[in-house]
N, C-alpha and C. Protein backbone atom coordinates (compact mmCIF):
# COMPACT_ATOMS: atom_id res chain seq x y z
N UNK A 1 69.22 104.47 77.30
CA UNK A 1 69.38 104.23 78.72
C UNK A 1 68.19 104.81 79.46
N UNK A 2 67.83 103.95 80.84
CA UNK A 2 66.18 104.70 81.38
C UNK A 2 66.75 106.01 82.06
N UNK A 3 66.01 106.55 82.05
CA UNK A 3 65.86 107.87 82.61
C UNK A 3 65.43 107.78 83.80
N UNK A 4 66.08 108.27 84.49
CA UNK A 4 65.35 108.70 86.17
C UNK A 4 65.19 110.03 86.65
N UNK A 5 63.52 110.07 87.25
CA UNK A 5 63.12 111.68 87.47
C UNK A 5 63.51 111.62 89.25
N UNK A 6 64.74 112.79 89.07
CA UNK A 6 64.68 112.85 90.73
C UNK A 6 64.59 114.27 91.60
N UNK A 7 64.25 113.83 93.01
CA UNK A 7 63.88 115.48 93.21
C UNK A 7 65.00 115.32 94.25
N UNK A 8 65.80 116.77 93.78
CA UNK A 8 66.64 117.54 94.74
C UNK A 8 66.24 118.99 95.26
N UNK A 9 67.01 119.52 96.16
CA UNK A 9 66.04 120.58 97.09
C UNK A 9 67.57 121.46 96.96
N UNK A 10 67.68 122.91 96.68
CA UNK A 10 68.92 123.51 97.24
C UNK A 10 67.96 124.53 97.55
N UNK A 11 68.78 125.35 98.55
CA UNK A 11 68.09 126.56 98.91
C UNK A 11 66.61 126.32 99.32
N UNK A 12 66.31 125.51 99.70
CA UNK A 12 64.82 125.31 100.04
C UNK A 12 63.27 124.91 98.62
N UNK A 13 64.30 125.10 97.29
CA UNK A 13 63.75 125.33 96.11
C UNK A 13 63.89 123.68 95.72
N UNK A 14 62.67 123.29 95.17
CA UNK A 14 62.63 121.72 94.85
C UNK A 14 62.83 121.71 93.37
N UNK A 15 63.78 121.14 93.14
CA UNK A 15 64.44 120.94 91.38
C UNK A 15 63.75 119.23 90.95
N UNK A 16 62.83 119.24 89.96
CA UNK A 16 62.95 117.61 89.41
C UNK A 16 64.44 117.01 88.14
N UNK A 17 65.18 116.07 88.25
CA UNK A 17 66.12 116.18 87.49
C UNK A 17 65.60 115.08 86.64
N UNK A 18 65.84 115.29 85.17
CA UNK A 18 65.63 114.10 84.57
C UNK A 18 66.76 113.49 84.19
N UNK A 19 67.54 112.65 84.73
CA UNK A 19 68.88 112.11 84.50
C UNK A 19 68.58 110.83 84.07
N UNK A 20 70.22 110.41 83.62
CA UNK A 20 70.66 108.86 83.22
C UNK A 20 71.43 108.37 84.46
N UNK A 21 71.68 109.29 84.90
CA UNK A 21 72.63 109.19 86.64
C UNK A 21 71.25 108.37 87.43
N UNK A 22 72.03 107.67 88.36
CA UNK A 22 71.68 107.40 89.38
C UNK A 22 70.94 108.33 90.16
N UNK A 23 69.65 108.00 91.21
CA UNK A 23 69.37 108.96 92.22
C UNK A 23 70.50 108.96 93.31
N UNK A 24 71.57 108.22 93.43
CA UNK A 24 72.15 108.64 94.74
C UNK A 24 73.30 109.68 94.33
N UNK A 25 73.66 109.41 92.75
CA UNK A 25 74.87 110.12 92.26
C UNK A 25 74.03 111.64 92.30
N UNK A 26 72.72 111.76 91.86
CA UNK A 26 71.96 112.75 91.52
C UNK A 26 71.40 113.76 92.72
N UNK A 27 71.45 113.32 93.81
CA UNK A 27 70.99 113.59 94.93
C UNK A 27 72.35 114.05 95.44
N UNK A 28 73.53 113.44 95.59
CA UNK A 28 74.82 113.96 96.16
C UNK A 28 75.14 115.03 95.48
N UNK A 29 74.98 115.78 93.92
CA UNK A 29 75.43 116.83 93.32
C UNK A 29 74.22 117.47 93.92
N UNK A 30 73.30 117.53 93.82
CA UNK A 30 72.19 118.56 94.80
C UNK A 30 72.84 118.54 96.10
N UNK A 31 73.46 118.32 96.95
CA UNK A 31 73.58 118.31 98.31
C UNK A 31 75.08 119.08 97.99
N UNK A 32 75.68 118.54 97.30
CA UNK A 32 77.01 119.81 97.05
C UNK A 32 76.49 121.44 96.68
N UNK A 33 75.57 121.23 95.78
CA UNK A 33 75.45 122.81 95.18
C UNK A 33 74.60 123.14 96.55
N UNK A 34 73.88 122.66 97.13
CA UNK A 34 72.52 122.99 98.36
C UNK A 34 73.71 123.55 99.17
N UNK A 35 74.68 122.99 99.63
CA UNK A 35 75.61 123.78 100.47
C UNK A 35 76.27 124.75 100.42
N UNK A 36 76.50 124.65 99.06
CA UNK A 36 77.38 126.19 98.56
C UNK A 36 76.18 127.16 97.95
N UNK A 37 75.10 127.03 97.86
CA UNK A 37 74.29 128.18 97.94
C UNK A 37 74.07 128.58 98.64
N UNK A 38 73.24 127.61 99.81
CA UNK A 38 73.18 128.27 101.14
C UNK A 38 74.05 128.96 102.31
N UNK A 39 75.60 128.53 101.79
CA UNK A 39 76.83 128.88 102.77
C UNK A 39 76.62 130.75 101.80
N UNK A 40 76.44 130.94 100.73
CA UNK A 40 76.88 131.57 100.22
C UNK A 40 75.55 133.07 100.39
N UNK A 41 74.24 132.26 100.36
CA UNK A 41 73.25 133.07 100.92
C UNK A 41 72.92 133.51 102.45
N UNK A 42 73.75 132.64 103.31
CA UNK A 42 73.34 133.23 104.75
C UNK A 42 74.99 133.72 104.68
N UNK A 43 75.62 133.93 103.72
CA UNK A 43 76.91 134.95 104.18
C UNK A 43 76.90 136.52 104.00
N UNK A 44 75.76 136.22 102.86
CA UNK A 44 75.63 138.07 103.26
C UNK A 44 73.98 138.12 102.77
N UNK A 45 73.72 139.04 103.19
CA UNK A 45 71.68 139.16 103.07
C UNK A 45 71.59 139.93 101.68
N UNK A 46 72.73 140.50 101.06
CA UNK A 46 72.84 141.67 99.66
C UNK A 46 72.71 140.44 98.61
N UNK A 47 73.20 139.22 98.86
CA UNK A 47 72.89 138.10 97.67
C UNK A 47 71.64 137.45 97.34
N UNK A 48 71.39 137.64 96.42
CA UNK A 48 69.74 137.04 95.62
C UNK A 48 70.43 135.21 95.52
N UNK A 49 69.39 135.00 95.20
CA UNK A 49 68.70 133.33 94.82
C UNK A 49 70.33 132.91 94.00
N UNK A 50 69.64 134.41 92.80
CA UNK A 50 70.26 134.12 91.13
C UNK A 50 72.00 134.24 91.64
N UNK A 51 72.23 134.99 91.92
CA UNK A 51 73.48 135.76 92.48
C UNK A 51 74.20 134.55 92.89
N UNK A 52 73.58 133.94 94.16
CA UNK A 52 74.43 132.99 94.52
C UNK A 52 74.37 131.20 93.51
N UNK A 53 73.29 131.26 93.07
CA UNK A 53 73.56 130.27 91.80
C UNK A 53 74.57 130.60 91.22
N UNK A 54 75.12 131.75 90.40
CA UNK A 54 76.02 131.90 89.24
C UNK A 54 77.15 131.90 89.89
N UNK A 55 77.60 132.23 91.23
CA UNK A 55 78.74 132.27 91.79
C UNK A 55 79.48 130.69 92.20
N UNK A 56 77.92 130.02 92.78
CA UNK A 56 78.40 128.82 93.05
C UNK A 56 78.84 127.79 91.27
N UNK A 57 78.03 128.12 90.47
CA UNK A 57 78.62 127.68 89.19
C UNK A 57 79.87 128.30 88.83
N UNK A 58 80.28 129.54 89.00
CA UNK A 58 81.56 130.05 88.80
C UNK A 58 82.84 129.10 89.91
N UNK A 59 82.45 128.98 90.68
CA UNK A 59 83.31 128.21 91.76
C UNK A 59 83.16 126.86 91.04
N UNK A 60 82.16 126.30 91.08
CA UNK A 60 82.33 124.98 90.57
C UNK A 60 82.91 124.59 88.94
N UNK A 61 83.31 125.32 88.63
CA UNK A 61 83.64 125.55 86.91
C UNK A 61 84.93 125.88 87.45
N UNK A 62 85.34 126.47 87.95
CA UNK A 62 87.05 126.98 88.79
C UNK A 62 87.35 125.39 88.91
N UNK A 63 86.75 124.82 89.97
CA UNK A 63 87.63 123.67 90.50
C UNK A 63 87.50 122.87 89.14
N UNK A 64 86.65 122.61 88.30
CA UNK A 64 86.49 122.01 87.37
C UNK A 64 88.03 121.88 86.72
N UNK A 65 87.72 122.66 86.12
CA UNK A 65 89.35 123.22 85.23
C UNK A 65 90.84 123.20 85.87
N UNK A 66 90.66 123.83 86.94
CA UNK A 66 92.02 122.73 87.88
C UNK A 66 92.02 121.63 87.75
N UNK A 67 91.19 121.09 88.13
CA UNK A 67 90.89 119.51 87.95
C UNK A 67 91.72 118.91 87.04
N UNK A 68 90.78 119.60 85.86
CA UNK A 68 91.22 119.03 84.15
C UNK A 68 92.46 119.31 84.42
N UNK A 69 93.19 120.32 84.55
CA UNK A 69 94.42 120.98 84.30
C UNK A 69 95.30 119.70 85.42
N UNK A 70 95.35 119.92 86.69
CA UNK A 70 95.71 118.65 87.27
C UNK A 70 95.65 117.09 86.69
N UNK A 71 95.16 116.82 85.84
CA UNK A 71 94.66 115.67 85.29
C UNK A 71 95.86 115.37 84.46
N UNK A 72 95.96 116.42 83.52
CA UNK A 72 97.09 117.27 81.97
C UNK A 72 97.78 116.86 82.66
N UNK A 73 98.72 117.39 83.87
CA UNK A 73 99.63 116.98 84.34
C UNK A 73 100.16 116.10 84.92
N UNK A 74 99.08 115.24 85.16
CA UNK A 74 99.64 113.60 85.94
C UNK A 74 99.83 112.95 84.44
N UNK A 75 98.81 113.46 83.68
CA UNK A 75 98.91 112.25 82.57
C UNK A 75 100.61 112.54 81.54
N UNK A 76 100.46 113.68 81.50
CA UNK A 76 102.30 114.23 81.50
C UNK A 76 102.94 113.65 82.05
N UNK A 77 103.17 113.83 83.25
CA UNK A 77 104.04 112.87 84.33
C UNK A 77 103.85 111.33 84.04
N UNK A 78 103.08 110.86 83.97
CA UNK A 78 103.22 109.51 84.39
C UNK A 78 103.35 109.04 82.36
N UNK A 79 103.45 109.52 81.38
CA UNK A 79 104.18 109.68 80.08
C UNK A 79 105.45 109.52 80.05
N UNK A 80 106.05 110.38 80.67
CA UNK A 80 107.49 110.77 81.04
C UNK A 80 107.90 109.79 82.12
N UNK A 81 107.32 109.42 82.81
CA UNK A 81 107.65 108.38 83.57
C UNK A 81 107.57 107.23 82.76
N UNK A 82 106.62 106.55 82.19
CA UNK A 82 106.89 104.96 80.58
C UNK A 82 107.83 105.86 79.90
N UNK A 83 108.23 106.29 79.64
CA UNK A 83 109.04 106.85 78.45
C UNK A 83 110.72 106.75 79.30
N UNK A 84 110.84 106.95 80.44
CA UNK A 84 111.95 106.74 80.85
C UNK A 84 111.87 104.93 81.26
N UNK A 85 110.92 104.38 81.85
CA UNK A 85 111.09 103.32 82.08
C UNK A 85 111.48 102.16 81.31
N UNK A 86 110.43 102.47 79.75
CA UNK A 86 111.23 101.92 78.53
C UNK A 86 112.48 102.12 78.23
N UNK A 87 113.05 103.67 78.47
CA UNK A 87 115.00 103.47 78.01
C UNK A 87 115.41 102.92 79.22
N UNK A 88 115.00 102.35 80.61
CA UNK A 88 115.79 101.58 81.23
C UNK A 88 115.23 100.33 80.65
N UNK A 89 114.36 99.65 80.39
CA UNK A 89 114.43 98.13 80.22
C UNK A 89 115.31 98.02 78.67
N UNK A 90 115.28 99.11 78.15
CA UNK A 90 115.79 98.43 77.09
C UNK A 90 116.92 98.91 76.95
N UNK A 91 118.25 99.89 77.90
CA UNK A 91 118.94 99.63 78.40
C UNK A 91 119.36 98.60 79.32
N UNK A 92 118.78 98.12 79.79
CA UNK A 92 118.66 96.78 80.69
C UNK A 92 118.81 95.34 79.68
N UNK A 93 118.28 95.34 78.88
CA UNK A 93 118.38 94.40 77.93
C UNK A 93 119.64 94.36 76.61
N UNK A 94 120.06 95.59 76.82
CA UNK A 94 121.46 95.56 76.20
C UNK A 94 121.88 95.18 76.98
N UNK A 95 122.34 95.58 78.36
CA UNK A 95 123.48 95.07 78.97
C UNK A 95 123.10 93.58 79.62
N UNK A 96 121.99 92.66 79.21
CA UNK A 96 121.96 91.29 79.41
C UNK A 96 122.64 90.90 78.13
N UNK A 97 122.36 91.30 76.82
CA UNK A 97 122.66 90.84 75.75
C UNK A 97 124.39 90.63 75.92
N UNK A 98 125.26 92.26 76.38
CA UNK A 98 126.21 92.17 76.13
C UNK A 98 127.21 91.07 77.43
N UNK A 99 126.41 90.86 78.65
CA UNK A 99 126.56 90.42 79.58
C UNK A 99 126.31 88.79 78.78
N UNK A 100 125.82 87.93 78.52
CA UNK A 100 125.48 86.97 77.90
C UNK A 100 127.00 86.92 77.00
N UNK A 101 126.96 87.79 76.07
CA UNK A 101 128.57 87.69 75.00
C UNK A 101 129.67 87.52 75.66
N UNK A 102 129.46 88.19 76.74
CA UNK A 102 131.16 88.43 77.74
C UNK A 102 131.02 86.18 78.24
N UNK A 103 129.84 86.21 78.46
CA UNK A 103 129.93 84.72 79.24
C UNK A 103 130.19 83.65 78.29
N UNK A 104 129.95 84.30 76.94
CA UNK A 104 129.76 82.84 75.68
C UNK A 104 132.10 83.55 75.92
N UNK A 105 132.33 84.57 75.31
CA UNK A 105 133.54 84.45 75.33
C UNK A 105 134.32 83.82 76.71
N UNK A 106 133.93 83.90 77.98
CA UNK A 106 134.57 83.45 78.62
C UNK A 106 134.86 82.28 79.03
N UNK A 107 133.19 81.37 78.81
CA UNK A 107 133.57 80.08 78.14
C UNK A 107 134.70 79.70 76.97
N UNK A 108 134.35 80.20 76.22
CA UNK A 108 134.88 80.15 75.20
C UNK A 108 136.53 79.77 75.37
N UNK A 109 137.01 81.42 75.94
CA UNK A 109 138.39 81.33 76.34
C UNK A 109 139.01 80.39 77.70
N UNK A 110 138.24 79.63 78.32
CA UNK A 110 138.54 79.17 79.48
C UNK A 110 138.69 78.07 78.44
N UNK A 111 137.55 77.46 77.65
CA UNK A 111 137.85 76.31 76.82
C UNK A 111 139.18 76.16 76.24
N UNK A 112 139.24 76.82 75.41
CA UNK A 112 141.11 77.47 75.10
C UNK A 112 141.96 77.23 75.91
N UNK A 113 141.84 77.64 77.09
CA UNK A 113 142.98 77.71 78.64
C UNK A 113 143.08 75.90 78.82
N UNK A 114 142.20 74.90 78.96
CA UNK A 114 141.35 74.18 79.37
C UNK A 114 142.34 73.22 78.13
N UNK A 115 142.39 73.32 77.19
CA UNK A 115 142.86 72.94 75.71
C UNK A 115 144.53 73.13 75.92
N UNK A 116 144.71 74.21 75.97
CA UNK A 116 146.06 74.51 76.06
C UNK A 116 146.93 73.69 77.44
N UNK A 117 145.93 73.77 78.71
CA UNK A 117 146.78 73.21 79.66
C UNK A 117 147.08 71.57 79.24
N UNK A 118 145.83 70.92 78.56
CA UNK A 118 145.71 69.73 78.71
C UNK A 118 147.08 69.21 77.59
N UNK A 119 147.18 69.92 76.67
CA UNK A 119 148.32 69.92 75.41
C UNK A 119 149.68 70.00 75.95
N UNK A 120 149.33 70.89 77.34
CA UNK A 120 151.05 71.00 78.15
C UNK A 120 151.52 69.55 78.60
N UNK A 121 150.55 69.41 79.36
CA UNK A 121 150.57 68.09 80.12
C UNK A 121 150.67 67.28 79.26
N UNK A 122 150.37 67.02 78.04
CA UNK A 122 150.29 65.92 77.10
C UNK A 122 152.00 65.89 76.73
N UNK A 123 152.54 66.74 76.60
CA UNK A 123 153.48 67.40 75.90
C UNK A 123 155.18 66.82 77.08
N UNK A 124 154.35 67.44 78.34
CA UNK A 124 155.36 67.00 79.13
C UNK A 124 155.14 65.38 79.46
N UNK A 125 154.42 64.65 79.59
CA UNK A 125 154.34 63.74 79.98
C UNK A 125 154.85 62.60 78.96
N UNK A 126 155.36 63.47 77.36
CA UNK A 126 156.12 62.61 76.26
C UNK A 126 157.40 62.72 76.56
């Protein structure tokens, strides 16, 4: 895949990236970390360059892993959700099956009724 050399700026410091990313995808993660360094360097004057790099990677590695961890759990949930939806359709499909039997017998027995009346009438009308 081509490579693209792009320049992002955090902290005033010009980074060249050599990515497979896009420059706009590549340029928007520079403009995330550019903010949280700099929010993080004009919050106190005791923080170095380095200092607030590793913190903002510590933060960004935090949400990371929620993330993932949030992720675990939808994909859980929505598991458990097909897994119940299958025992309703296929509860659902028993009770067409047995719903279907009740209708073949009730034909069935009306045929009978249907038989029997016509045998009365035959019967009385000798």
């Amino acid at each position: 895949m081509k490579k693209n050399r792009v320049k992002i700026t955090i902290a005033g410091i010009n980074y060249f990236i050599n990515t497979e990313e896009s420059e706009e995808y590549t340029k928007k993660l520079g403009e995330i970390v550019d903010k949280r360094v700099t929010a993080l360097l004009t919050s106190s004057s005791f923080i170095t360059m380095n200092q607030a790099a590793v913190l903002t990677a510590l933060e960004l590695a935090d949400e990371l892993e929620k993330s993932k961890s949030a992720d675990d759990n939808f994909r859980t949930q929505i598991a458990e959700y097909l897994d119940e939806a299958t025992k309703a359709k296929n509860e659902r499909d028993k009770y067409k099956r047995e719903l279907e039997t009740l209708k073949t017998q009730q034909t069935f027995k009306n045929d009978q009724i249907d038989l029997f009346a016509k045998r009365s009438t035959e019967d009385i009308d000798e």
